[in-house]
N, C-alpha and C. Protein backbone atom coordinates (compact mmCIF):
# COMPACT_ATOMS: atom_id res chain seq x y z
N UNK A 1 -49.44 -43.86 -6.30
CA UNK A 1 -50.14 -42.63 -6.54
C UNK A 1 -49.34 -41.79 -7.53
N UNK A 2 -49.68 -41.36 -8.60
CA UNK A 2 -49.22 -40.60 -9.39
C UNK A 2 -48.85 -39.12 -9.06
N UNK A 3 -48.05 -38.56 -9.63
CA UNK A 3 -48.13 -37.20 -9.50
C UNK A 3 -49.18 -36.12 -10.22
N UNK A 4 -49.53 -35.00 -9.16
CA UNK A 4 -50.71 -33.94 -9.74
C UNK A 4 -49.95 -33.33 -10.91
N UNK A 5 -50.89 -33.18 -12.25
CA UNK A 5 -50.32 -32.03 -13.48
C UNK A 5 -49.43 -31.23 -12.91
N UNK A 6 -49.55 -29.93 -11.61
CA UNK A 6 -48.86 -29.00 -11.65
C UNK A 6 -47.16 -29.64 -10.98
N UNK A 7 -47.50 -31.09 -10.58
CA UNK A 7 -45.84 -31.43 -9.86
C UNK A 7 -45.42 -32.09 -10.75
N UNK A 8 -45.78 -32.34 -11.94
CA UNK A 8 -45.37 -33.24 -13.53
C UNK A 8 -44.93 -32.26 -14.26
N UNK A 9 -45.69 -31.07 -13.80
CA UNK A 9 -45.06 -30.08 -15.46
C UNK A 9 -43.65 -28.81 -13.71
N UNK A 10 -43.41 -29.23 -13.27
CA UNK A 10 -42.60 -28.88 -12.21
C UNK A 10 -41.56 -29.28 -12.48
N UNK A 11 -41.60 -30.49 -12.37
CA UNK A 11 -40.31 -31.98 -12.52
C UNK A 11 -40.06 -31.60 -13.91
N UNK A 12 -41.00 -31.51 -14.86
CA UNK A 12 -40.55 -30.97 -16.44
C UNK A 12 -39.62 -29.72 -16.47
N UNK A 13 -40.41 -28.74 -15.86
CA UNK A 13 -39.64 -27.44 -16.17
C UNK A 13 -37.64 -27.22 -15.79
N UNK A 14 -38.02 -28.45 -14.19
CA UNK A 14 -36.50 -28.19 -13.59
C UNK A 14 -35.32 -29.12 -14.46
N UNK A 15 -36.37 -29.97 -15.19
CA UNK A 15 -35.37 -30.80 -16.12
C UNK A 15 -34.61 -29.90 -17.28
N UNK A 16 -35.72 -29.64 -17.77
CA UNK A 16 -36.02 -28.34 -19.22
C UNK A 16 -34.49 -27.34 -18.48
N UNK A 17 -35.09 -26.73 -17.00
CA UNK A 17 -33.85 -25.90 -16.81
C UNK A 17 -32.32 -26.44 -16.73
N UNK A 18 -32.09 -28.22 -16.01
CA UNK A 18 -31.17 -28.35 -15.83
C UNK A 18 -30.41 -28.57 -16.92
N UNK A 19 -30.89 -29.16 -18.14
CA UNK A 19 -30.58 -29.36 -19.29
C UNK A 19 -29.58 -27.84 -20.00
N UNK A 20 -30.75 -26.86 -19.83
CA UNK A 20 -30.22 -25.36 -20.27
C UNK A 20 -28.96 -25.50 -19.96
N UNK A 21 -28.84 -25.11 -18.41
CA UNK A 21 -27.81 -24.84 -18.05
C UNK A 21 -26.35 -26.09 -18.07
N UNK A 22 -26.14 -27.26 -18.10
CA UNK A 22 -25.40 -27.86 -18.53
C UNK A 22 -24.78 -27.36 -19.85
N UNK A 23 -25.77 -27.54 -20.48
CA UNK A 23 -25.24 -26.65 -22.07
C UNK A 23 -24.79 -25.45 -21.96
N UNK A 24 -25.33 -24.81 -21.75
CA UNK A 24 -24.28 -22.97 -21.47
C UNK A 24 -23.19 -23.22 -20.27
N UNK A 25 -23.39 -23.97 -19.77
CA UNK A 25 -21.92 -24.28 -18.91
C UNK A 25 -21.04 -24.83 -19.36
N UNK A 26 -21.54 -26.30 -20.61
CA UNK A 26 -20.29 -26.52 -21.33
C UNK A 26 -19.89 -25.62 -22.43
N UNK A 27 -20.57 -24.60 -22.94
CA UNK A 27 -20.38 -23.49 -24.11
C UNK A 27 -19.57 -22.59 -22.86
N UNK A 28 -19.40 -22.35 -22.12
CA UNK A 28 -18.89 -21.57 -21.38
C UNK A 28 -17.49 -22.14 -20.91
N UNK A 29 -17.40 -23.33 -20.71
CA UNK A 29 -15.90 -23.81 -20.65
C UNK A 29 -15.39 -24.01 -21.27
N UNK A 30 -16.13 -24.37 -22.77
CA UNK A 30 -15.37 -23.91 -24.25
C UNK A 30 -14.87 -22.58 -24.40
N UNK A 31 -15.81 -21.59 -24.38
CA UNK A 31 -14.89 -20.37 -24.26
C UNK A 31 -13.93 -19.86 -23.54
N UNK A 32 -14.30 -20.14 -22.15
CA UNK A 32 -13.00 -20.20 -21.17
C UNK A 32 -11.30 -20.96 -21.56
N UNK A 33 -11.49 -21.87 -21.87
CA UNK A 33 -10.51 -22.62 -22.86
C UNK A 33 -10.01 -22.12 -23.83
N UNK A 34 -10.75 -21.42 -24.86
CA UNK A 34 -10.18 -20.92 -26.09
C UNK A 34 -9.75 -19.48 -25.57
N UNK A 35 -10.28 -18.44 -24.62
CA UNK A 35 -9.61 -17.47 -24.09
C UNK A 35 -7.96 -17.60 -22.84
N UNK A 36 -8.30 -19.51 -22.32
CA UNK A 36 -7.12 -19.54 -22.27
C UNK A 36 -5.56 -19.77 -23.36
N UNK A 37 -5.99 -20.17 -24.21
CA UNK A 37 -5.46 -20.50 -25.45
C UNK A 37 -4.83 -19.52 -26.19
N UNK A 38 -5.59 -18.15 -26.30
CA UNK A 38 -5.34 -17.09 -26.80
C UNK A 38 -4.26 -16.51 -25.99
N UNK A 39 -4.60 -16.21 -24.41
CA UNK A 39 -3.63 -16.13 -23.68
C UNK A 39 -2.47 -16.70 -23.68
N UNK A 40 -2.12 -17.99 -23.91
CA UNK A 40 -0.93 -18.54 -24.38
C UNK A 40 -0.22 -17.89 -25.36
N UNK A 41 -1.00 -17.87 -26.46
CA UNK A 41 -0.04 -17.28 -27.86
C UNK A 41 0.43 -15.66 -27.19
N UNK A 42 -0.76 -15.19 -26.41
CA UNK A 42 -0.45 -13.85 -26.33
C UNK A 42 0.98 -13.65 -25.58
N UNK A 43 0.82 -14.65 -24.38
CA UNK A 43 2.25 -14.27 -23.20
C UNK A 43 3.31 -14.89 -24.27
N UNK A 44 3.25 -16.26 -24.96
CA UNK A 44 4.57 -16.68 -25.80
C UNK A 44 5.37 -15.88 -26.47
N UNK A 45 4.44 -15.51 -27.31
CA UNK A 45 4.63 -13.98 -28.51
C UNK A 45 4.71 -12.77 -27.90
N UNK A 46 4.45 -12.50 -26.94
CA UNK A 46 4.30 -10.98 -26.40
C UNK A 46 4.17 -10.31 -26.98
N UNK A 47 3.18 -10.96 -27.19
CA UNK A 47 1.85 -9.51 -28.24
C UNK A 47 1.06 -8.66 -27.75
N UNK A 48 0.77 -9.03 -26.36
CA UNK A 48 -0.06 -8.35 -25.20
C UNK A 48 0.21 -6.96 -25.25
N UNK A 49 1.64 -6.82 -25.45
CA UNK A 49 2.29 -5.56 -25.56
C UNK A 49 1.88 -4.47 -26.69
N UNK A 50 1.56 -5.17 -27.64
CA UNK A 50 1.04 -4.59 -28.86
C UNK A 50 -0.15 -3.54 -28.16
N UNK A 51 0.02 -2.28 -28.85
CA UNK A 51 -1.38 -1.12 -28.45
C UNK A 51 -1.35 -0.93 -27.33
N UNK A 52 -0.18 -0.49 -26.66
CA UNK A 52 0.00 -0.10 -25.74
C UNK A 52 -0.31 -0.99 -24.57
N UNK A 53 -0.74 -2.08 -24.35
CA UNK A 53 -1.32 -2.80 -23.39
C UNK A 53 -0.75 -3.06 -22.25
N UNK A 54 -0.25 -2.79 -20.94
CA UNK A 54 0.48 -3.37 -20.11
C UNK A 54 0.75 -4.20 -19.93
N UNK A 55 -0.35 -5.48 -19.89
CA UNK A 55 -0.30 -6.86 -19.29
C UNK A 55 -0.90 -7.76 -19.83
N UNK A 56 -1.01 -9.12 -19.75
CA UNK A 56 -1.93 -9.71 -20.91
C UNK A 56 -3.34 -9.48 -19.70
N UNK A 57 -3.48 -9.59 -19.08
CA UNK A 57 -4.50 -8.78 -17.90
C UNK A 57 -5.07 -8.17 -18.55
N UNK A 58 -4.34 -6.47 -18.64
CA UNK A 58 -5.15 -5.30 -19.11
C UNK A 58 -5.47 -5.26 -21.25
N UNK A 59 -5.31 -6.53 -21.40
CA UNK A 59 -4.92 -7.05 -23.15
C UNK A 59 -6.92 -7.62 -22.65
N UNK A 60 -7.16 -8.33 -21.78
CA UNK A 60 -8.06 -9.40 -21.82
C UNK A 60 -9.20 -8.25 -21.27
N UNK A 61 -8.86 -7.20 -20.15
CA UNK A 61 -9.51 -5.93 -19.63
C UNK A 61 -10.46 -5.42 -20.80
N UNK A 62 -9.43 -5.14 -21.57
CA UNK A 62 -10.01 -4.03 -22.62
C UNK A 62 -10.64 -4.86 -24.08
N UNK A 63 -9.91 -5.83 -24.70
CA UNK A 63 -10.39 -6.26 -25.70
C UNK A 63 -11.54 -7.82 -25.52
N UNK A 64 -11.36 -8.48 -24.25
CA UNK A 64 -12.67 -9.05 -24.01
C UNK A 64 -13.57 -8.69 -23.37
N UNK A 65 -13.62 -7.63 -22.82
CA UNK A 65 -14.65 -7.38 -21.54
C UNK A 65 -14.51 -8.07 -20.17
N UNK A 66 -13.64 -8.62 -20.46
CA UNK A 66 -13.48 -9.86 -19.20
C UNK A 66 -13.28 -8.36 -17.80
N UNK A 67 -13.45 -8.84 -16.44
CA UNK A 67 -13.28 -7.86 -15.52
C UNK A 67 -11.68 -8.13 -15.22
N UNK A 68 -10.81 -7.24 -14.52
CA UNK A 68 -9.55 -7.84 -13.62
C UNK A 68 -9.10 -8.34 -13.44
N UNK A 69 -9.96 -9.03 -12.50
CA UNK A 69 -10.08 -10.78 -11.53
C UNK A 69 -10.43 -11.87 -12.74
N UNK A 70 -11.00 -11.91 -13.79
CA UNK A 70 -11.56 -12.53 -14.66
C UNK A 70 -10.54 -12.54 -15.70
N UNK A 71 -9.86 -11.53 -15.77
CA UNK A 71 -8.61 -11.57 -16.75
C UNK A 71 -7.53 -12.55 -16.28
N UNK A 72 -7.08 -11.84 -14.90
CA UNK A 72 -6.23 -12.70 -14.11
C UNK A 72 -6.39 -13.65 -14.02
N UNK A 73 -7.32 -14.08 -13.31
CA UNK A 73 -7.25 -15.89 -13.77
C UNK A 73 -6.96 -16.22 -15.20
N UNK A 74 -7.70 -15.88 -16.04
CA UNK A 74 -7.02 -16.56 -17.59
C UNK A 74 -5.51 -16.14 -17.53
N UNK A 75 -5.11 -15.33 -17.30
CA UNK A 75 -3.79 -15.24 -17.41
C UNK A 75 -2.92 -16.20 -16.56
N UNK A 76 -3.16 -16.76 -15.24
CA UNK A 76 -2.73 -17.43 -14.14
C UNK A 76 -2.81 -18.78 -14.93
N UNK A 77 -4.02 -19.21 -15.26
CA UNK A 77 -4.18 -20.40 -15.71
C UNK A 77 -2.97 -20.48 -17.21
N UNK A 78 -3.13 -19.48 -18.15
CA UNK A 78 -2.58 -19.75 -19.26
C UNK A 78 -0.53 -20.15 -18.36
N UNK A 79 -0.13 -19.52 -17.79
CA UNK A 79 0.79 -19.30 -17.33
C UNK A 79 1.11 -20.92 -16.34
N UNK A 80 0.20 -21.19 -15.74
CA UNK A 80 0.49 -22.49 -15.05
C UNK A 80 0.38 -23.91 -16.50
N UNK A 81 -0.45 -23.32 -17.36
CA UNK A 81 -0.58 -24.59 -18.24
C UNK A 81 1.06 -24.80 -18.68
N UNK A 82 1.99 -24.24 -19.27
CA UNK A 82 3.19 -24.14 -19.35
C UNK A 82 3.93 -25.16 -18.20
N UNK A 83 3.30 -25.36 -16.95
CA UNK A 83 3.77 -26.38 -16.05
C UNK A 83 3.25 -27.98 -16.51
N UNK A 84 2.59 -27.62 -16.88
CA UNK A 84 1.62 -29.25 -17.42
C UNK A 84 1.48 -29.12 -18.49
N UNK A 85 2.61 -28.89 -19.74
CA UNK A 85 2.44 -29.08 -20.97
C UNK A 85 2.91 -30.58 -21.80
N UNK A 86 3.57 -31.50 -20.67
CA UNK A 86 4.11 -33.15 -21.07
C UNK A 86 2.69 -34.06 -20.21
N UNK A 87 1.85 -33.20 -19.43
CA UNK A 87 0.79 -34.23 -18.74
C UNK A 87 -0.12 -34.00 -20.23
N UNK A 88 -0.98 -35.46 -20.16
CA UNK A 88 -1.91 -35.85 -21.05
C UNK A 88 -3.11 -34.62 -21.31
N UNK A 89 -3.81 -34.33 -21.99
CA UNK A 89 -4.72 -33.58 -22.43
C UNK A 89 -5.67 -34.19 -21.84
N UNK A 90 -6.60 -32.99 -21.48
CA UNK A 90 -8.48 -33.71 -21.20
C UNK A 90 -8.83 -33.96 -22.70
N UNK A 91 -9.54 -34.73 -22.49
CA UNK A 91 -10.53 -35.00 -23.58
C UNK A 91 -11.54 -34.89 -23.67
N UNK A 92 -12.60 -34.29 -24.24
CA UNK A 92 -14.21 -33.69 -24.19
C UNK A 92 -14.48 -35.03 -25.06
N UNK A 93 -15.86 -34.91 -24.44
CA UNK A 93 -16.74 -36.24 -24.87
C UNK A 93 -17.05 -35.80 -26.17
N UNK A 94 -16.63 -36.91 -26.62
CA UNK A 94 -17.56 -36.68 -28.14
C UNK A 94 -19.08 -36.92 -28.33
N UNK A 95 -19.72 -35.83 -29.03
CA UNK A 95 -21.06 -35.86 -28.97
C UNK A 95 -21.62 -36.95 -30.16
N UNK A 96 -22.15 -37.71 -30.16
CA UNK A 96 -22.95 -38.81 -31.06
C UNK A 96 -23.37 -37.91 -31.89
């Protein structure tokens, strides 16, 4: 038995959505990545300091929009990568 039009274009739409969101999730861990990245140069260089900034925290607060908690972690993460800088790199799939 086949499926009715409205449970075919259903199964379409949740595909259509899951698709979306894979993509803005991997555009989103790209950016997450390159804001950890930035964070690196920032704590290495201690540039954070530059413009008065307290912390690379209140650096990520004010000039990304990022919240607090959202700073902090990039900062936590940039700070632990320094522990795993001789382990191998991820590698992102290359797109065909």
């Amino acid at each position: 038995m086949s499926a009715s039009p409205t449970a075919a274009q259903r199964e379409g739409d949740q595909q259509d959505l899951w698709t979306r969101t894979a993509t803005a999730a991997g555009r989103l861990n790209r950016a997450h990545a390159d804001l950890v990245a930035i964070a690196v140069e920032l704590i290495e260089g201690g540039h954070w300091g530059d413009g008065g900034f307290r912390s690379p925290e209140h650096y990520f607060t004010v000039r990304a929009g990022l919240s607090p908690a959202h700073a902090r972690d990039v900062e936590v993460v940039a700070r632990r990568r320094a522990d795993h800088d001789d382990e191998p790199t991820i590698r992102t799939r290359q797109q065909p």
